[in-house]
Structures are given as structure tokens and as C-alpha cells.
Protein backbone atom coordinates (compact mmCIF):
# COMPACT_ATOMS: atom_id res chain seq x y z
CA UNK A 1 -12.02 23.42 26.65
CA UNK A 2 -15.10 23.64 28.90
CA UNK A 3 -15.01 25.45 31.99
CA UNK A 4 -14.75 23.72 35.47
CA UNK A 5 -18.44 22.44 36.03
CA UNK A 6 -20.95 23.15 38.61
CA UNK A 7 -20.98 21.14 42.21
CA UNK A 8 -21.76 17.90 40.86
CA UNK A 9 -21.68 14.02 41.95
CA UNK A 10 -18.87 12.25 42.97
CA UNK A 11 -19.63 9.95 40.14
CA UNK A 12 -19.13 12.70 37.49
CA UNK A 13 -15.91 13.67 39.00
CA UNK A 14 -14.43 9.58 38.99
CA UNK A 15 -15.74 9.81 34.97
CA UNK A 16 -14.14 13.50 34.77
CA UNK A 17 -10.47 12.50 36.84
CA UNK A 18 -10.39 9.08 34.56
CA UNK A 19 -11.28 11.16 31.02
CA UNK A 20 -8.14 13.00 32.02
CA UNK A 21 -6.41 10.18 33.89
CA UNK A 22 -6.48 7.16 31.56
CA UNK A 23 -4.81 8.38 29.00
CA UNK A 24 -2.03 10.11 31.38
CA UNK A 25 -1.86 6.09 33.04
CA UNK A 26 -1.74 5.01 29.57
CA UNK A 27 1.50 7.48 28.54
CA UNK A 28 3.70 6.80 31.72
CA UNK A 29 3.39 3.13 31.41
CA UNK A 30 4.15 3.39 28.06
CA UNK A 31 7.14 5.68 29.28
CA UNK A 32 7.99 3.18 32.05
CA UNK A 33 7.76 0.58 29.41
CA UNK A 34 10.62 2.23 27.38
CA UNK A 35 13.14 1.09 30.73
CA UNK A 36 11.16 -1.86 31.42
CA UNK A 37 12.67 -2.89 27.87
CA UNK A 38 16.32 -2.37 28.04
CA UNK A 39 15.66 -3.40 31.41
CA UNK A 40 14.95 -6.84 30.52
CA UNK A 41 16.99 -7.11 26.91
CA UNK A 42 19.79 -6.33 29.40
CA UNK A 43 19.11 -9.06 31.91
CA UNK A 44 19.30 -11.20 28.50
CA UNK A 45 22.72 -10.02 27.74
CA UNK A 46 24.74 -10.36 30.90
CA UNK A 47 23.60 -9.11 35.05
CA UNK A 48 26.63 -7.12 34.59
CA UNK A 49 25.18 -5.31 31.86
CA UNK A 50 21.81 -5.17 33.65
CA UNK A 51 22.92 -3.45 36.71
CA UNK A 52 24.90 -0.79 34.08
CA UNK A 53 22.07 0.06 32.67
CA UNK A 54 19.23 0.09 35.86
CA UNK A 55 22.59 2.19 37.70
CA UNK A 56 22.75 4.50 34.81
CA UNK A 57 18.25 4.73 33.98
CA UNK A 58 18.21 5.78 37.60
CA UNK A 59 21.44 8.28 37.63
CA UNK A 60 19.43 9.78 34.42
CA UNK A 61 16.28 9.57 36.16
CA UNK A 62 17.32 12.13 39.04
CA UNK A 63 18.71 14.35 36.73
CA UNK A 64 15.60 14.44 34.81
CA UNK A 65 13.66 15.11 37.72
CA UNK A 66 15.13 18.38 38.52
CA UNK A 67 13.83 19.19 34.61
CA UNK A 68 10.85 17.89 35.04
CA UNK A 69 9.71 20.30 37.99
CA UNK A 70 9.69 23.05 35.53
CA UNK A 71 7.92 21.58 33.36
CA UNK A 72 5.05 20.11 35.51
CA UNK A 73 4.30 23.40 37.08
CA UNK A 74 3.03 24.53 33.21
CA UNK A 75 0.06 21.91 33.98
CA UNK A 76 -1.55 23.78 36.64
CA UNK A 77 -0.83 27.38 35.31
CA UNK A 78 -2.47 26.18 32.07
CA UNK A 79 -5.27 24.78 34.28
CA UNK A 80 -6.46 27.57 35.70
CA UNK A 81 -5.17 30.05 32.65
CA UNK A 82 -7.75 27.77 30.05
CA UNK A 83 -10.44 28.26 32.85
CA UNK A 84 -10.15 31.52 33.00
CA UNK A 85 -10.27 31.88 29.07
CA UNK A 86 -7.01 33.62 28.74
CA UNK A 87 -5.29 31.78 25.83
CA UNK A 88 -2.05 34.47 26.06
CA UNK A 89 -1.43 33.27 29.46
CA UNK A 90 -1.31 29.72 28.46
CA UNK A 91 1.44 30.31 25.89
CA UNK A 92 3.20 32.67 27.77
CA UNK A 93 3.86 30.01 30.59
CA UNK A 94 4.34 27.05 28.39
CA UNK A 95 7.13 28.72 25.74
CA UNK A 96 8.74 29.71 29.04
CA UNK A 97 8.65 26.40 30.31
CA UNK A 98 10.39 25.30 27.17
CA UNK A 99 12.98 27.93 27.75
CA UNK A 100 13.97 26.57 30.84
CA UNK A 101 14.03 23.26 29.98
CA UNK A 102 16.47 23.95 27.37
CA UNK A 103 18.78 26.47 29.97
CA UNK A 104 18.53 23.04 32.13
CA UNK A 105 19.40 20.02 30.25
CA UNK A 106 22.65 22.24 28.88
CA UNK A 107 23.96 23.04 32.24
CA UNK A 108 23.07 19.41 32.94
CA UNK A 109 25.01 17.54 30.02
CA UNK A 110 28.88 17.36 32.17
CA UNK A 111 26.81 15.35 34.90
CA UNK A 112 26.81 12.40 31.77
CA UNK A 113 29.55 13.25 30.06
CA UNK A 114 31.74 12.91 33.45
CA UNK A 115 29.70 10.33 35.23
CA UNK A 116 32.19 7.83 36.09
CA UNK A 117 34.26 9.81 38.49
CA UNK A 118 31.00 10.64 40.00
CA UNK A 119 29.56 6.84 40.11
CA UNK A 120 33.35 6.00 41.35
CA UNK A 121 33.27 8.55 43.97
CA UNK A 122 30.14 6.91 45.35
CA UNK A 123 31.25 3.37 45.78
CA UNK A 124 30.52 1.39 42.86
CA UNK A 125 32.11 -1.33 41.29
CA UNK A 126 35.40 0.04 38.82
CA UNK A 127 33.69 -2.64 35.96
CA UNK A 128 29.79 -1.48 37.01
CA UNK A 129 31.11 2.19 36.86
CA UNK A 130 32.56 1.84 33.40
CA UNK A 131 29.36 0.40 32.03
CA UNK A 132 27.45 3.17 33.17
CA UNK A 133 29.38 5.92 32.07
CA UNK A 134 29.25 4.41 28.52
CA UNK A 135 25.53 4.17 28.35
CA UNK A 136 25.31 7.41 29.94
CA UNK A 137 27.73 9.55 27.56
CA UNK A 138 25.27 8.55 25.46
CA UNK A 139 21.78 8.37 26.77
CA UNK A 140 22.48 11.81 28.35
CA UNK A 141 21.77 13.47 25.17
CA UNK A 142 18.54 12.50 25.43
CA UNK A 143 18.00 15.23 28.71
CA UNK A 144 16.89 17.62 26.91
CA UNK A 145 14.12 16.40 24.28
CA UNK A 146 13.26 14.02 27.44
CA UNK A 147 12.71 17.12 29.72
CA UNK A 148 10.98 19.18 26.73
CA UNK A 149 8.52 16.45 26.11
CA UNK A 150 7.22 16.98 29.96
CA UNK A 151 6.28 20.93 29.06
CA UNK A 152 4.36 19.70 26.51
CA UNK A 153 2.69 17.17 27.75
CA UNK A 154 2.13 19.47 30.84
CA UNK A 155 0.59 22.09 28.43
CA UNK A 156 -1.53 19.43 26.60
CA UNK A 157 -2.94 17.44 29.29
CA UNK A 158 -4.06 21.00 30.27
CA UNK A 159 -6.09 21.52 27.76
CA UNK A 160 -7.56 18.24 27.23
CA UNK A 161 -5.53 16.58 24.60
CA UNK A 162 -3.45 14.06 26.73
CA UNK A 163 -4.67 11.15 23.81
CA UNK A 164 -1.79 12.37 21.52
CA UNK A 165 0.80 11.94 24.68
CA UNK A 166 -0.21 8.01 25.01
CA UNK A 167 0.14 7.86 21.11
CA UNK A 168 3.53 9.40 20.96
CA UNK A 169 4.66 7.50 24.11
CA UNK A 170 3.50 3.99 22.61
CA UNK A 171 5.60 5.21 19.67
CA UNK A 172 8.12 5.63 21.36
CA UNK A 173 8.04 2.42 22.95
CA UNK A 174 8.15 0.67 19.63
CA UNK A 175 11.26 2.31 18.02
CA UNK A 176 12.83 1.79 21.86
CA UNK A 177 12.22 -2.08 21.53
CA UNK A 178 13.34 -2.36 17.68
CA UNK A 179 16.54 -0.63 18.15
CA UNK A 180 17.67 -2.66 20.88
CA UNK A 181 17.13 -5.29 19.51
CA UNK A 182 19.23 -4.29 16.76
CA UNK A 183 21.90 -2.97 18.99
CA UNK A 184 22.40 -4.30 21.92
CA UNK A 185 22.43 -7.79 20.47
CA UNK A 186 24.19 -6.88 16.54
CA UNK A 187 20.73 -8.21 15.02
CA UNK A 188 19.79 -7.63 11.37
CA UNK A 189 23.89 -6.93 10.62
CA UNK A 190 24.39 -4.16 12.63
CA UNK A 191 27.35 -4.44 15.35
CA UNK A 192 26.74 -5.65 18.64
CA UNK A 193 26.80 -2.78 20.80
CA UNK A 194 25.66 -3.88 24.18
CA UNK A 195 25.42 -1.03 26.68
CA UNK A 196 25.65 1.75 23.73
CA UNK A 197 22.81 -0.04 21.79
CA UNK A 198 20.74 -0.06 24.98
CA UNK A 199 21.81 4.23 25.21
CA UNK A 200 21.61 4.68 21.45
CA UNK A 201 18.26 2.79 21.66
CA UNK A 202 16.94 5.45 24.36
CA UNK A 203 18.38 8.80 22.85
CA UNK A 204 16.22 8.52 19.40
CA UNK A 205 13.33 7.36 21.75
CA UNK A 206 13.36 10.75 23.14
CA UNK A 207 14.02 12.55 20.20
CA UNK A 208 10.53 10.68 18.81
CA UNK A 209 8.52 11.60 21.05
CA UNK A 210 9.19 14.77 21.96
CA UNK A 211 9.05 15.80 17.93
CA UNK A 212 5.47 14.19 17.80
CA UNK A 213 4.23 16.28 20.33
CA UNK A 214 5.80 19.42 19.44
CA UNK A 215 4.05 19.03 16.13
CA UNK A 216 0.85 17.91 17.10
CA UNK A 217 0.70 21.51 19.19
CA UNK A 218 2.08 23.44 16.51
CA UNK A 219 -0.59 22.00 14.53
CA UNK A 220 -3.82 20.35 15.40
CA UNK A 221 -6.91 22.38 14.86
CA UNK A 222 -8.00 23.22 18.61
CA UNK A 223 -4.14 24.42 19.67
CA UNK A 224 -2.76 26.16 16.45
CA UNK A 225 -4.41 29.20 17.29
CA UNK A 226 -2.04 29.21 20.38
CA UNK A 227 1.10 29.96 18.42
CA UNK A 228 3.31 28.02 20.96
CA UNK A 229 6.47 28.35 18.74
CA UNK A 230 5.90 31.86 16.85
CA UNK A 231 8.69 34.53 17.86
CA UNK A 232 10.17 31.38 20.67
CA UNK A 233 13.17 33.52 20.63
CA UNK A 234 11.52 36.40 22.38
CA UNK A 235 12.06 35.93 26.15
CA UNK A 236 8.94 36.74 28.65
CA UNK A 237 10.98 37.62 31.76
CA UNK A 238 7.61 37.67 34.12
CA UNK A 239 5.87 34.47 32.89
CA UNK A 240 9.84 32.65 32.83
CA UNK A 241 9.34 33.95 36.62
CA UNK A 242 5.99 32.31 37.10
CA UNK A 243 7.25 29.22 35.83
CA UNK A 244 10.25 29.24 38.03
CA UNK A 245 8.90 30.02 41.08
CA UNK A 246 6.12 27.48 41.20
CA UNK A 247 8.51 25.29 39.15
CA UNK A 248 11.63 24.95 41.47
CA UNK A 249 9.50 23.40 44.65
CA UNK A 250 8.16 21.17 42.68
CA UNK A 251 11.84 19.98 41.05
CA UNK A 252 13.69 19.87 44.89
CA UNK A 253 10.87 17.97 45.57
CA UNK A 254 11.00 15.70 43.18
CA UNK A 255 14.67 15.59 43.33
CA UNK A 256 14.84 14.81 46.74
CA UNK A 257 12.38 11.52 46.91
CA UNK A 258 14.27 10.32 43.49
CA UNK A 259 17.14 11.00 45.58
CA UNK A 260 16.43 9.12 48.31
CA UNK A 261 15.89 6.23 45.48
CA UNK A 262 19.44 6.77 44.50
CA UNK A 263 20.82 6.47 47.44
CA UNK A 264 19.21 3.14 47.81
CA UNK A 265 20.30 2.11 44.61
CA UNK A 266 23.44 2.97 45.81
CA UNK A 267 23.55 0.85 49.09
CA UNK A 268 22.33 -2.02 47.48
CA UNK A 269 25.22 -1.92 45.18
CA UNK A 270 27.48 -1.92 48.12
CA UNK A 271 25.77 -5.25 48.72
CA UNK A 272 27.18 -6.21 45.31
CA UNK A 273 26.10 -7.08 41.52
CA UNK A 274 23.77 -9.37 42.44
CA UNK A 275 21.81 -7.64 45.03
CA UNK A 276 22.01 -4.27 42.72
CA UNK A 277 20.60 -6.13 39.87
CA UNK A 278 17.45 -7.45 41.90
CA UNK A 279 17.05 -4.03 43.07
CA UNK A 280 17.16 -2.94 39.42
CA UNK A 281 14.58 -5.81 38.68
CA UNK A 282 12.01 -5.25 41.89
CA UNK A 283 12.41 -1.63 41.48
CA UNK A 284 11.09 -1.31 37.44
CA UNK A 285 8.43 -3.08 38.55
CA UNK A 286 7.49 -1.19 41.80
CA UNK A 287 8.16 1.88 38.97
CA UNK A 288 5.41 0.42 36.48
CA UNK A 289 2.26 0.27 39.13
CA UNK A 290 3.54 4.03 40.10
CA UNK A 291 3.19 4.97 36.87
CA UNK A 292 -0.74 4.49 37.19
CA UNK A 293 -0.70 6.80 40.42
CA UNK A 294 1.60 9.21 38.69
CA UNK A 295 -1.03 9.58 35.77
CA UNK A 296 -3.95 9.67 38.10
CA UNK A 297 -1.82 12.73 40.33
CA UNK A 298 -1.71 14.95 37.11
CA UNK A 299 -4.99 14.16 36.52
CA UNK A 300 -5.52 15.44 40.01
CA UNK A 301 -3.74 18.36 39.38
CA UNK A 302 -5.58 19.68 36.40
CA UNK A 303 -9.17 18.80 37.87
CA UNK A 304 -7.99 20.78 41.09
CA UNK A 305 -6.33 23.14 38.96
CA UNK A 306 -9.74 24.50 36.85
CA UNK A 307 -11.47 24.20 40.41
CA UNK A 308 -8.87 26.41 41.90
CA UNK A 309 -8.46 28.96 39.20
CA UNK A 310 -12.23 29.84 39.07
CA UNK A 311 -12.29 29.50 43.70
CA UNK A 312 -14.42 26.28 43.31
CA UNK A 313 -14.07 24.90 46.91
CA UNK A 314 -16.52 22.19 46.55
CA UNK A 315 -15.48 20.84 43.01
CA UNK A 316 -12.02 20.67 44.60
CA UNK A 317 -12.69 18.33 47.54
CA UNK A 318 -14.78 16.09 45.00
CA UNK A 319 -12.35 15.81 42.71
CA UNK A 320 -10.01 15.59 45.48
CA UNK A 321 -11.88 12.36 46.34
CA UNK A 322 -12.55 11.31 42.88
CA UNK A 323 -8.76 11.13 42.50
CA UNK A 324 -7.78 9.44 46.24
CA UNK A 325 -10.78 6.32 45.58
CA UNK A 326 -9.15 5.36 41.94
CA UNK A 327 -5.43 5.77 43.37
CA UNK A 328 -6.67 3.44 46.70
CA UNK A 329 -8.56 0.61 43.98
CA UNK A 330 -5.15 0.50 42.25
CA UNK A 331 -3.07 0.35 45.74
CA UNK A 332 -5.23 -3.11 46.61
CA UNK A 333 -4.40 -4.42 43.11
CA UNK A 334 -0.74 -4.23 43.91
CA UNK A 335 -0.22 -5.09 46.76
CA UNK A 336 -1.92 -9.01 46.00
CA UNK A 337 0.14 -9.07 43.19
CA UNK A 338 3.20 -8.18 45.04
CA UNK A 339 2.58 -10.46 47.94
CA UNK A 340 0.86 -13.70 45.63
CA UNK A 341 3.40 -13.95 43.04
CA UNK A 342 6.56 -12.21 43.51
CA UNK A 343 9.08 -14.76 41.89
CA UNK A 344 7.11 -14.88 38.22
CA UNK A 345 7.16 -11.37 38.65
CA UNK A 346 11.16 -11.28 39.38
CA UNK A 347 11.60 -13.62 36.78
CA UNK A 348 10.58 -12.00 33.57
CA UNK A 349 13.35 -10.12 33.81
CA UNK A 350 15.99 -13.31 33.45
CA UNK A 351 17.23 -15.26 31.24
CA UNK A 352 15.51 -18.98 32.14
CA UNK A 353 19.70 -20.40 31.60
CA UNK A 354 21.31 -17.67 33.09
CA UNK A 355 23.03 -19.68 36.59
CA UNK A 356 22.41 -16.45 38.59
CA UNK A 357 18.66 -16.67 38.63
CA UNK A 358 17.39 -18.39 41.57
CA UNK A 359 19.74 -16.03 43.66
CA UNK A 360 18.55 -12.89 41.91
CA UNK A 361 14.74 -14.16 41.68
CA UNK A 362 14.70 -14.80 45.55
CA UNK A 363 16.29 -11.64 46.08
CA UNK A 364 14.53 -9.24 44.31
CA UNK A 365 10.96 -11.47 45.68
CA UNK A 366 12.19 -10.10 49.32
CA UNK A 367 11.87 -6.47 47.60
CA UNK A 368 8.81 -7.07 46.61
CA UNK A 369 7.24 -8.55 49.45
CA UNK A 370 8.75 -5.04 51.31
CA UNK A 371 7.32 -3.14 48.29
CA UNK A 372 4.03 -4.17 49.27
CA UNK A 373 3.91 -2.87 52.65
CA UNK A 374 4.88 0.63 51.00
CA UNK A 375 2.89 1.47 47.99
CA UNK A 376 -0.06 2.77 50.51
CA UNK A 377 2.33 5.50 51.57
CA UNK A 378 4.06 6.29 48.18
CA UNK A 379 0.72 6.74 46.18
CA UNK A 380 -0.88 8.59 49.56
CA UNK A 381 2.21 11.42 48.72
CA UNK A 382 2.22 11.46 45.09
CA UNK A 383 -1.69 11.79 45.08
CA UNK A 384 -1.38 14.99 47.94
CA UNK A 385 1.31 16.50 45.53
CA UNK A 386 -0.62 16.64 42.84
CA UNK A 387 -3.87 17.99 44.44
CA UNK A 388 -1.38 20.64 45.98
CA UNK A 389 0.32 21.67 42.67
CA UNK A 390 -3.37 21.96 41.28
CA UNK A 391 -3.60 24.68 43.52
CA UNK A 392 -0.36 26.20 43.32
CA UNK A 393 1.26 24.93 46.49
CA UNK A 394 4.74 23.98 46.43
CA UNK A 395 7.08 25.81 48.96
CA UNK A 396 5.84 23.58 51.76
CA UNK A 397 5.53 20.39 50.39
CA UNK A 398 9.01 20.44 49.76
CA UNK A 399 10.23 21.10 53.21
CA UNK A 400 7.94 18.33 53.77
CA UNK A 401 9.63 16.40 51.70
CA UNK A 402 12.97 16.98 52.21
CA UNK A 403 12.49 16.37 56.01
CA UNK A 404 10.58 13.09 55.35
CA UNK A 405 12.69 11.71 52.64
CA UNK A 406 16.30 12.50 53.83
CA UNK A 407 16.20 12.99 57.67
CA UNK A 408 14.17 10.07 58.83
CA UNK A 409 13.88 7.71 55.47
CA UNK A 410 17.58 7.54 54.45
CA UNK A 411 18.29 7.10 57.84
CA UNK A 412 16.49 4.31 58.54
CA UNK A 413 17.20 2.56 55.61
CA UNK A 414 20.76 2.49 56.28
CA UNK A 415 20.02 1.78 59.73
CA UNK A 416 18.23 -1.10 59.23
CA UNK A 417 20.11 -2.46 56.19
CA UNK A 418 23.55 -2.62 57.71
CA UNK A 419 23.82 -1.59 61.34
CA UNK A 420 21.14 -3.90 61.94
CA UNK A 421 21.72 -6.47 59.51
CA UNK A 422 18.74 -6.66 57.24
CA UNK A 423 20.79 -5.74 54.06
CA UNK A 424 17.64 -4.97 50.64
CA UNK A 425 14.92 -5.56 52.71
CA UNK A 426 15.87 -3.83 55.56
CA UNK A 427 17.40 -0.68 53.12
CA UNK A 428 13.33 -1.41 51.08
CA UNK A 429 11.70 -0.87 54.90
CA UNK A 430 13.58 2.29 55.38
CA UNK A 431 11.56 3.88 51.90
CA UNK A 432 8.88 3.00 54.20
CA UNK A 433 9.34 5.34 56.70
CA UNK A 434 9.60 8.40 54.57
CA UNK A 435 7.46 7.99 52.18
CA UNK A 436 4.91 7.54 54.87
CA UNK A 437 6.01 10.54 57.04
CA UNK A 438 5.50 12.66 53.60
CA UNK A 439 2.04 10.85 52.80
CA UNK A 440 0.95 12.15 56.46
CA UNK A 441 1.84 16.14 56.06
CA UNK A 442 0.89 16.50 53.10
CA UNK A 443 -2.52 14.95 52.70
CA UNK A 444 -3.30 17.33 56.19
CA UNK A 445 -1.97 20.08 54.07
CA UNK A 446 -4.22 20.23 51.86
CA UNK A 447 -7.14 19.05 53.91
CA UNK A 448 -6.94 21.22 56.27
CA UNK A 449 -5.82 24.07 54.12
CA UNK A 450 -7.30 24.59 49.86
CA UNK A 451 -10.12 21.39 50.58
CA UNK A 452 -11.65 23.96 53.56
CA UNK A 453 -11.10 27.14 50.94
CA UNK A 454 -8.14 28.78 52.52
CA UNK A 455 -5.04 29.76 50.54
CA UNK A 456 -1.80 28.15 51.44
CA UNK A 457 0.25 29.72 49.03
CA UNK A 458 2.97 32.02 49.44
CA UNK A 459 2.51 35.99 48.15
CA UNK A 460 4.62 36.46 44.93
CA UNK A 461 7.48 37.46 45.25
């Protein structure tokens, strides 16, 4: 891997963030894809079924999140280690990323296994409840190859080989669609399985994927010489330290705006099956265009990353702005798709006979209309979060967070879904307010802070 370059042109750094970025894009739709599936095969089967399934991909979903904030702060400590040259560092960090991810998703496994008391506890439905906890006794297996497969793809993005991550993930996306098929419907002989096909479908999705990439770095030419997986057993208390402390900012913070998603989740399905399953609907496909800023953000984050490591100020802001102009041409996109043609949008999820759909489809075209006014704000924070983890900032953004997303934006969505009368859109309006809040303090973060060369992080502790 080459070295971050001399000042250049913004035009080399849009080429530069998009070499990195596409195929990232590429991976997390594919990922996104994976729910988008059982997402729809479920709307197929029954809205019941459907609202099981989107209650229990986003009650996985937050759970995964806290594992995933390990294994995203690998990307920018193999950033600035592969700048640097120092090929021990990079495997130092990484094996102890998968170490934690493992410690994780086994601590995490009675949140699945007991799920329905939980779901029950908040509100939902007895019949919705049991629905979830079936698919999720057995999509929860899936935590930890699914929080595994973001260490690697932290470590290989890194270092320049995000192609085989797309590859894997389209995979993935294959076997995903096959299987239910198969399962949830009893296709090709097997039994009909419904909900468990859907989980069943998802488990060896993750067990794919994460297998493919684990071999490719054990393997391919460029990375063998790493030796990710020789002597794995062997801990490395100080890099398992590194890891965690960058790591466990970046998981509360993660945590908490998937939280906040939750919780919406939740009030819509106090609103009742219907209204939970056009949430379900409006919010996959709020999920896929995210997926585009998500890929450009770790895009951001190894571009600022190599800038960082090396104290290259004025590659930083470029590819700073690099990463912001592709992020704002994709914001424009969506929001005239979400305001032009929300109901064929809402309706690809439905089946044309079911007698639900015109009362789902208008529903979840509110959502989107609200979505629109919001994806400024949500790609404005996930684009500042990754130019801060690029250069090892994550204490503060999470107090950011956790102020913005819980204090004022949960708040106000309740606020103006119930007390005021608004019900989803008025729950969708309060996302606004937080996610905009966030957007705000942390884009002046790092303006004002790593884009003018001064250090924001904290001294080790």
C-alpha cells in the first residue's frame, strides 16, 4: 500500500475517496440487500410475519452495533499503522479486534435467546413478540461471524483490498435469497418454515461471508505475509487496549443513534401492526441510500486516517471535502426520489393482493416524505464520524451523540407523535431533530479542531 500522497487536487482526492469508497458502497448495499430480502419475502408471506422479522432485523441490529464499534476502530489504527510501514502493528490491532468480537457476541447470545420477555416488557404485541423471539433464537447465532466479518473488513479496507468485501457480501446476498426461498415458503420440498426460514436463511449468510474473508486474508498474496491467524491464541494485552479504548466510543455511539431507531420502532408498534410494518417498509429503504453514505464515511476514515498518521493537515481537509461533495451529490438523489415517488417505492415491498396495501403503502409514503427532510442531517453526522474516527477521535463525539440522539431527538419524537397527535410522521420528524443537533457538533468538531491541525484526542490512558 502506497503512502498518503503529497498536497494534491481536490480532483485526485474525489478519484482517491471513490477508489476506496465504491467498493465499500458496493458491500453495504449488498449487506442492506441481505434484509431488504427477507424484508420483502416476508411482506409476501403475511404483515404479521413482516413486522416479526423488521422488529427482530432491528433488535439484532442494535446489538450488533455495540460489536461493530470494536471492530471499526481496527480501520483507522490500520490506516495510519500501513502508513507508517509497521506491518506488526497492523496485526497486532486487528487479531485483537477479533478477540473482542468473539468476548462480545458470547456475552451477547442471552439477549436472543431470551428476547421475548424483553420485546414483551417493551410493549409489543403477545403474537408480534412470539414471532420475533423465534426468528431471533435463531438469527442470533449469527452475532458473532456477523460482528467478526466487520474486523476484517475494517482491516482490509485498510489496506486497500475492500474489492473482496463487495464479492463476499454479493455472495452472501445470493445464498440469503435462495434459502428463503426455500424456507420461508417450503419450496423445492423442504418444510415451510416461515419466520425460522427467514432466521435460518440469515445465520448461514453470516457464516459465508465472514469465512470468505477470513480466507482471503489468511491467504492472498499482498496480506499472507501478515500472519493474521498464526499463534491467535496468544493474547496482546496493550494492542486489545488500543482497540478498546478507541473502540468503545465508537460502539456507545453507535449504539445510541441505533437506539434511538429502536425506540422508534418501538412507538410505532404501539401504533399497531400496520403502522410497525410501514415503518419496517420506509425504514429498509431509508437504510439502503445510508448504506452509500456509510461506505463513503469509511472511506473517509481511511483517507483521513493515512493523512493523520503521517500529520498531513492539508491532505486531511481535501479529503475531508472529497468525502462531504460525493455524500451531498447522493443526499440530492434521495431526497427527489423520496419526495417524487414514494408509493412505488412503498410498494415493492407488498404483495399486489394482499387487502392491507393501500393502508400500509400510504402509510409508510408519509415516512418517506418525512425521510426526505432528514437524510441532509443523518449523512452530515455519519460523514463527521468518520472523518473523526480517521483521526482517532471518539470520546467526544459520543457525548455528542448521546446528548443529540436521546435528550432532544427521542424527546421530540414522542412529543410530537402522541402528545401532539402526529403519530409516524410526527415520531419520523422527531429523528429530525437529533440527527441534526449531532450533524451540527460534530462537523465543528472536526473543523475547527484536526481540519486546522490541532489534536482533539484524549492522552492514553
Amino acid at each position: 500500500m502506497s503512502s498518503p500522497s503529497r498536497p494534491s487536487r481536490l480532483s485526485g482526492h474525489l478519484r482517491a475517496t471513490l477508489g476506496i469508497g465504491l467498493p465499500l458502497i458496493g458491500s453495504m448495499l449488498a449487506q442492506i440487500a441481505i434484509t431488504l430480502t427477507d424484508t420483502v419475502m416476508m411482506g409476501w408471506y403475511g404483515v404479521e410475519e413482516l413486522a416479526a422479522v423488521a422488529l427482530g432485523g432491528s433488535y439484532f441490529h442494535v446489538i450488533l452495533i455495540l460489536g461493530m464499534g470494536f471492530g471499526l476502530a481496527v480501520m483507522p489504527l490500520v490506516a495510519a499503522a500501513a502508513a507508517n510501514g509497521d506491518r506488526r502493528q497492523r496485526r497486532r490491532v486487528t487479531r485483537m479486534g477479533l478477540w473482542i468480537g468473539l468476548i462480545f457476541s458470547m456475552a451477547a447470545m442471552p439477549l436472543f435467546l431470551f428476547s421475548g420477555p424483553i420485546l414483551l416488557s417493551l410493549g409489543q404485541a403477545p403474537e408480534v413478540a412470539h414471532l420475533t423471539e423465534a426468528y431471533l433464537v435463531i438469527a442470533g447465532w449469527g452475532i458473532a461471524p456477523a460482528v467478526l466479518t466487520t474486523v476484517l473488513r475494517s482491516h482490509l479496507s485498510a489496506l486497500d483490498h475492500a474489492r473482496i468485501v463487495l464479492w463476499a457480501t454479493l455472495a452472501g446476498v445470493g445464498l440469503n435469497a435462495g434459502l428463503n426461498w426455500v424456507l420461508i415458503f417450503g419450496n423445492l420440498g423442504a418444510p415451510e418454515l416461515g419466520v425460522a426460514g427467514a432466521a435460518l436463511a440469515s445465520l448461514a449468510t453470516h457464516l459465508l461471508i465472514v469465512a470468505v474473508l477470513a480466507l482471503y486474508a489468511a491467504c492472498q498474496r499482498d496480506l499472507r505475509q501478515d500472519t493474521l491467524f498464526a499463534r491467535f491464541h496468544r493474547p496482546d494485552w496493550e494492542a486489545m487496549g488500543q482497540v478498546f479504548r478507541l473502540g468503545w466510543p465508537i460502539a456507545l455511539t453507535l449504539l445510541s443513534e441505533s437506539g434511538l431507531f429502536m425506540a422508534t420502532m418501538v412507538m410505532m408498534g404501539w401504533l399497531g401492526p400496520n403502522s410497525l410494518a410501514a415503518h419496517g417498509i420506509a425504514i429498509q429503504i431509508c437504510a439502503a441510500t445510508f448504506m452509500v453514505h456509510i461506505g463513503l464515511s469509511q472511506a473517509a476514515t481511511v483517507r483521513a486516517g493515512r493523512a493523520w498518521g503521517v500529520g498531513d493537515v492539508v491532505n486531511l481537509r481535501l479529503a475531508a471535502f472529497a468525502a462531504l461533495i460525493l455524500s451531498g451529490a447522493m443526499v440530492a438523489a434521495t431526497i427527489a426520489a423520496f419526495l417524487l415517488i414514494p408509493e412505488p417505492l412503498i410498494g415493492l415491498f407488498l404483495d399486489p393482493g394482499d387487502p392491507l396495501r393501500p393502508q400500509i403503502i400510504a402509510l409508510g409514503a408519509s415516512l418517506l416524505v418525512v425521510a426526505a427532510l432528514f437524510q441532509l442531517a443523518d449523512a452530515g453526522q455519519v460523514m463527521a464520524l468518520g472523518l473523526l474516527r480517521g483521526v482517532q477521535d471518539t470520546r467526544m463525539p459520543m457525548i455528542y451523540a448521546l446528548v443529540s440522539y436521546w435528550l432532544l431527538g427521542l424527546p421530540a419524537a414522542w412529543v410530537l407523535g402522541f402528545p401532539m397527535g402526529f403519530e409516524g410522521p410526527g415520531i419520523w420528524a422527531g429523528l429530525v431533530v437529533g440527527l441534526a443537533f449531532a450533524a451540527g457538533l460534530m462537523m465543528m468538531r472536526f473543523w475547527r479542531g484536526p481540519a486546522r491541525g490541532r489534536t482533539t484526542r484524549p492522552a492514553p490512558v
